[in-house]
N, C-alpha and C. Protein backbone atom coordinates (compact mmCIF):
# COMPACT_ATOMS: atom_id res chain seq x y z
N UNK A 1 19.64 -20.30 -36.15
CA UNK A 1 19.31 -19.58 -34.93
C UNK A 1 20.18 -20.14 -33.82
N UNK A 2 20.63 -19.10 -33.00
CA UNK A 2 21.69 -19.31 -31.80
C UNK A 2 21.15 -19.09 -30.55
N UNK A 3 21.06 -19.77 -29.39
CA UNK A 3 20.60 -19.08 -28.26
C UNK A 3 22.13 -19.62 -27.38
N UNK A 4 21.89 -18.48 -26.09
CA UNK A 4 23.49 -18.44 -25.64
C UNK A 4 22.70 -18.24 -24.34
N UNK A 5 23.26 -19.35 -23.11
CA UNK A 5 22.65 -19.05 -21.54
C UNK A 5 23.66 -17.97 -21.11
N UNK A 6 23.54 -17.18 -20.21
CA UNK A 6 24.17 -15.86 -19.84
C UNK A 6 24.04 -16.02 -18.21
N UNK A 7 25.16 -16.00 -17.32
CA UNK A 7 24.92 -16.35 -16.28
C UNK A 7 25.51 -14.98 -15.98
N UNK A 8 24.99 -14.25 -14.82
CA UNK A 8 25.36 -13.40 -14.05
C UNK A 8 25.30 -13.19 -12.48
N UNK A 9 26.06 -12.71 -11.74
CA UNK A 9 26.16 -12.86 -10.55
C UNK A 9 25.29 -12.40 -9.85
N UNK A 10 24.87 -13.22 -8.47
CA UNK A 10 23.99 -12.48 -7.61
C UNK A 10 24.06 -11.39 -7.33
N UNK A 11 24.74 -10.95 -7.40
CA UNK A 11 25.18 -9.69 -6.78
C UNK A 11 24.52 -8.51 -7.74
N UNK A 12 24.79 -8.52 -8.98
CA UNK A 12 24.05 -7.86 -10.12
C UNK A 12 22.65 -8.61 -10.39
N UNK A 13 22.43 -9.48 -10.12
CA UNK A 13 20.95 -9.73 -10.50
C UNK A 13 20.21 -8.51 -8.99
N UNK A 14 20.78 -8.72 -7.99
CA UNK A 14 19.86 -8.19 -6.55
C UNK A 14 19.69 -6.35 -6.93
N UNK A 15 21.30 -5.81 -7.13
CA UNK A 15 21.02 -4.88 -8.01
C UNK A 15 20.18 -3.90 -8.67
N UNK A 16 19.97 -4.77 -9.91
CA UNK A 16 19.07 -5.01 -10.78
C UNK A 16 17.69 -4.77 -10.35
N UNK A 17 16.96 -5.50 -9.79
CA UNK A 17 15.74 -6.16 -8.75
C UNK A 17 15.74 -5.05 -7.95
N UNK A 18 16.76 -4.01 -7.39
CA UNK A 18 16.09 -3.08 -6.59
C UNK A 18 15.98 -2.33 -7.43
N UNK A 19 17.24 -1.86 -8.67
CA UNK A 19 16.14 -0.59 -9.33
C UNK A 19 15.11 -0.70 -10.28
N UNK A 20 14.80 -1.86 -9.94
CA UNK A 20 13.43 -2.11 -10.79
C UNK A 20 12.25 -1.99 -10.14
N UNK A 21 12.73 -2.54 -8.82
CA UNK A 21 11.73 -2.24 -7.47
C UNK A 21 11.06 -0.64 -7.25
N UNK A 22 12.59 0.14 -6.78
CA UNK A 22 12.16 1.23 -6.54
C UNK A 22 10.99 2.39 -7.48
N UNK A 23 11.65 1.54 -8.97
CA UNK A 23 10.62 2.37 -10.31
C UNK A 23 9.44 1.76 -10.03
N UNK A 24 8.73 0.59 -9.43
CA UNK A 24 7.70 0.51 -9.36
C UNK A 24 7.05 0.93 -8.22
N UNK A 25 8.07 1.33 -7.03
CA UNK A 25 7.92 2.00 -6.10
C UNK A 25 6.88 3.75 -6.05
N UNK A 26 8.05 4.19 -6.81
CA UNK A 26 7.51 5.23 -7.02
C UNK A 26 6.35 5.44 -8.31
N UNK A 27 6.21 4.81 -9.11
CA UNK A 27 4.65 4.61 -9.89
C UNK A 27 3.84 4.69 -8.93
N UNK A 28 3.86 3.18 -8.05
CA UNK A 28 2.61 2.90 -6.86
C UNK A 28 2.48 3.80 -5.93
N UNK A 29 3.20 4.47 -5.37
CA UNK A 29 3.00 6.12 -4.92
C UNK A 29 2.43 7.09 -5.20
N UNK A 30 2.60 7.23 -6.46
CA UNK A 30 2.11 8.18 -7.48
C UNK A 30 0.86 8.27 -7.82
N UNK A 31 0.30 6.64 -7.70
CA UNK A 31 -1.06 6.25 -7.92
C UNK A 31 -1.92 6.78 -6.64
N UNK A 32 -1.26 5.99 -5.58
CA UNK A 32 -1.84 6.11 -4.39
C UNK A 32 -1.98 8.02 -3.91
N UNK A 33 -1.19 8.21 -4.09
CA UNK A 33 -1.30 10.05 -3.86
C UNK A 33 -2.67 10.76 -5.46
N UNK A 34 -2.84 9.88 -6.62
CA UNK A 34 -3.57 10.33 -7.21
C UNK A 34 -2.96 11.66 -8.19
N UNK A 35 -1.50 11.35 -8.21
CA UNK A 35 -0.62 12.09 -9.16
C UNK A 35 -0.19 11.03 -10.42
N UNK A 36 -0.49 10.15 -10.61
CA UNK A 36 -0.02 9.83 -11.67
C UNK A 36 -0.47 10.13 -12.85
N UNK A 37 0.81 10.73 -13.93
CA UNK A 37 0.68 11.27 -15.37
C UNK A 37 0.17 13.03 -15.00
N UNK A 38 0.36 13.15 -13.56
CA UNK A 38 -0.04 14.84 -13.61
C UNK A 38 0.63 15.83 -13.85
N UNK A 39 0.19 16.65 -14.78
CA UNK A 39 0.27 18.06 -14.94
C UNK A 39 0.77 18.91 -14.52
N UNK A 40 1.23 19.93 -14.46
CA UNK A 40 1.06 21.52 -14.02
C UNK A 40 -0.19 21.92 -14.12
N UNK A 41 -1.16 22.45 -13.50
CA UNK A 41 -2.12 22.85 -13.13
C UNK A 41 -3.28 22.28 -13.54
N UNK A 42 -3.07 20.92 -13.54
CA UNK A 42 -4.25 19.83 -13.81
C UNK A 42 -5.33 19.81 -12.97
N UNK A 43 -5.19 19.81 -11.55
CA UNK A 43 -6.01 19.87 -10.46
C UNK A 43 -7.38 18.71 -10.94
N UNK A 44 -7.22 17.40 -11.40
CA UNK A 44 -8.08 16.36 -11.49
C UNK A 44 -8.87 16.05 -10.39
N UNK A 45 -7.99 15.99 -9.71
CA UNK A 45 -8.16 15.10 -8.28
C UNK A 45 -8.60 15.72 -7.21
N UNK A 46 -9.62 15.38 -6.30
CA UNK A 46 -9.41 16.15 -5.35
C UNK A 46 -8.98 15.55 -3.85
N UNK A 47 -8.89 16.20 -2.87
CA UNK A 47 -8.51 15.19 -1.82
C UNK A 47 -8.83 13.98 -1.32
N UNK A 48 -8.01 12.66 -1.33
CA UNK A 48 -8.58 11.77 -1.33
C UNK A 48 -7.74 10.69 -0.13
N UNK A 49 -8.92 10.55 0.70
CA UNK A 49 -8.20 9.88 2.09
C UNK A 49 -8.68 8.26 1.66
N UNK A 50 -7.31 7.31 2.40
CA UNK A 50 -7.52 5.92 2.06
C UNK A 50 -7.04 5.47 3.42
N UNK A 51 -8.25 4.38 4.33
CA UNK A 51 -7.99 4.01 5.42
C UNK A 51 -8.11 2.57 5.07
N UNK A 52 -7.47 1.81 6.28
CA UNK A 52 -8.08 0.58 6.11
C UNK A 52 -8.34 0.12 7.54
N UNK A 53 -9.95 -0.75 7.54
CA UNK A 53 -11.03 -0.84 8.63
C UNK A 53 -9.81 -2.20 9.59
């Protein structure tokens, strides 16, 4: 068995880190709007307001 350290530049790690960001970006959106995994004419959900006190 071989293991090999792999160094890569900041520059591609930061990159990286945002489009990983943004995909979790838009999941947590998705959640928060109460669209996630929806349909065409699913209509699950109904309007749903989120404040904070």
């Amino acid at each position: 068995m071989y293991a090999y350290l792999m160094k890569i530049e900041n520059e591609f790690y930061t990159e990286d880190q945002q489009m990983i960001q943004s995909e979790v970006d838009r999941f947590d959106s998705a959640i928060k709007r109460g669209t996630l995994d929806e349909k065409a004419g699913d209509n699950r959900y109904s309007k749903i307001n989120i404040t904070q006190s």
